[in-house]
C-alpha atoms as a PDB file:
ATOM      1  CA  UNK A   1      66.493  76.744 112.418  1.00  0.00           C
ATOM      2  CA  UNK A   2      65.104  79.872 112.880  1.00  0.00           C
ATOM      3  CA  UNK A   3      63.576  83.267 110.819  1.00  0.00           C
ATOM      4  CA  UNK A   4      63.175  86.264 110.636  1.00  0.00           C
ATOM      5  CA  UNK A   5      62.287  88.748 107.771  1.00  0.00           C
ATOM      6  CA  UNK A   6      61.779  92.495 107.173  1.00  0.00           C
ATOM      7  CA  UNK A   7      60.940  94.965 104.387  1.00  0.00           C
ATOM      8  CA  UNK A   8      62.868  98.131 104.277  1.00  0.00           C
ATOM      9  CA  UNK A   9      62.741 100.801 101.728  1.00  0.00           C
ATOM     10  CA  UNK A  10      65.201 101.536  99.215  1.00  0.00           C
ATOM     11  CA  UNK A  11      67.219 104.917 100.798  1.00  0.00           C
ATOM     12  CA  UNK A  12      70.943 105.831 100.817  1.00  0.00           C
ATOM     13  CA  UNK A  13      71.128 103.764 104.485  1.00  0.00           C
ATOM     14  CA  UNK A  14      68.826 101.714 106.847  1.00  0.00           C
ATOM     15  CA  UNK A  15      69.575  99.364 109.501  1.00  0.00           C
ATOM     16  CA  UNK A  16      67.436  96.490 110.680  1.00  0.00           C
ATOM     17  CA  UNK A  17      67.317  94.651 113.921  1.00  0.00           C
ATOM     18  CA  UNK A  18      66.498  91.446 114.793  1.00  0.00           C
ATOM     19  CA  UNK A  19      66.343  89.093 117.576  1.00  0.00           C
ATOM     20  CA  UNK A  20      66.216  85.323 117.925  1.00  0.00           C
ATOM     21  CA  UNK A  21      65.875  82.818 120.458  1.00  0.00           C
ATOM     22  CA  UNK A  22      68.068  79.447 120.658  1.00  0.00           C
ATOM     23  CA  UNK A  23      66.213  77.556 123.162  1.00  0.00           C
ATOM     24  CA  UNK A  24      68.921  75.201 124.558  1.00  0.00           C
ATOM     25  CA  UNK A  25      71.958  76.353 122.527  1.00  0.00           C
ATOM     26  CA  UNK A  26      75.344  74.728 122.593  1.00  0.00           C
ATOM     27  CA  UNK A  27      77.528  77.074 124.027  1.00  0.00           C
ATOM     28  CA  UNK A  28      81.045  78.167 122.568  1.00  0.00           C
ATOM     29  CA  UNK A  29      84.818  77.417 124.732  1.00  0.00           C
ATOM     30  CA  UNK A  30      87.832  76.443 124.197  1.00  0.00           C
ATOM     31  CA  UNK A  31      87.233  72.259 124.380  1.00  0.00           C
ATOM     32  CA  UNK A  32      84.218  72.356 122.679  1.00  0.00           C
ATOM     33  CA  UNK A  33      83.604  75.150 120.576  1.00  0.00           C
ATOM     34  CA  UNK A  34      80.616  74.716 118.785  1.00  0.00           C
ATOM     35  CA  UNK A  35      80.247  77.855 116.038  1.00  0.00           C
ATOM     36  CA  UNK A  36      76.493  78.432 114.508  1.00  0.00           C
ATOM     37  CA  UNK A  37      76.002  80.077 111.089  1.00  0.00           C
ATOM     38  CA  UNK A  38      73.884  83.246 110.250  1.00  0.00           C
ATOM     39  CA  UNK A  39      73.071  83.536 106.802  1.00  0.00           C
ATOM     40  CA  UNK A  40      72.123  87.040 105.510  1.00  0.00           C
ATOM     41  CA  UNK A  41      70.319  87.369 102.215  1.00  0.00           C
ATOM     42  CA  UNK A  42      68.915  90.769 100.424  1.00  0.00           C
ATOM     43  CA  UNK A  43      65.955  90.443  97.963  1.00  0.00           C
ATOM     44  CA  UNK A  44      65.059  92.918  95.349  1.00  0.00           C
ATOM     45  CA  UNK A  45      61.669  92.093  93.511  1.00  0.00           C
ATOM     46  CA  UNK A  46      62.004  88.275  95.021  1.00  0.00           C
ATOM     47  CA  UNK A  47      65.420  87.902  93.529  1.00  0.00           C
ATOM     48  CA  UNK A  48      68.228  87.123  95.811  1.00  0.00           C
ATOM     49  CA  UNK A  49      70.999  89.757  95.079  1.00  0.00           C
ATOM     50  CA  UNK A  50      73.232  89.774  98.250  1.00  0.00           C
ATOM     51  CA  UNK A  51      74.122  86.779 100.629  1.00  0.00           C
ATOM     52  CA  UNK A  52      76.649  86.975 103.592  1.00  0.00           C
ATOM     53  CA  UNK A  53      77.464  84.383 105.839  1.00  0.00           C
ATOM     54  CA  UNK A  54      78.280  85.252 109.434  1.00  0.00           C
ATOM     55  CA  UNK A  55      79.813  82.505 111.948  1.00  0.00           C
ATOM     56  CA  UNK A  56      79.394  83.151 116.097  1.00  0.00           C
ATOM     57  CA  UNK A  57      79.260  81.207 119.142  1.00  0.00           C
ATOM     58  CA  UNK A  58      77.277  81.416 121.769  1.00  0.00           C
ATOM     59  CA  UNK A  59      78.816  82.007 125.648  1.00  0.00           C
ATOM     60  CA  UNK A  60      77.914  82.771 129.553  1.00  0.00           C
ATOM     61  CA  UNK A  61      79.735  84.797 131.920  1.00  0.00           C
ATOM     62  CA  UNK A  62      79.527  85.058 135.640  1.00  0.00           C
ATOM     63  CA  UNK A  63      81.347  88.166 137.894  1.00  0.00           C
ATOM     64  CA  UNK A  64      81.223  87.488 141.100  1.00  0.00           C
END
């Protein structure tokens, strides 16, 4: 599992970015494909008042 965590301010719009590592991740294709889970979650005063669940594989390509 990994995390990651920010503190925005409260405006009419902001965007965040993170990035995360999978060290040896099981990559996405038709036979096999393996789907991870991000789970999104927005705190107000330490109270959890918005989750969102996002599935997404991971894949290589190659042009040669």
């Amino acid at each position: 599992m990994a995390r990651a965590a920010s503190t925005v301010g409260i405006t009419d719009k902001t965007a965040e970015t993170h990035e995360l590592t999978v060290a040896k991740p099981q990559l996405w294709d038709f036979a096999t494909p393996h789907r991870y889970t991000l789970e999104t979650e927005v705190r107000v005063g330490g109270r959890t008042v918005d989750t969102y669940s996002t599935a997404f594989g991971i894949r290589t390509y190659r042009f040669r």
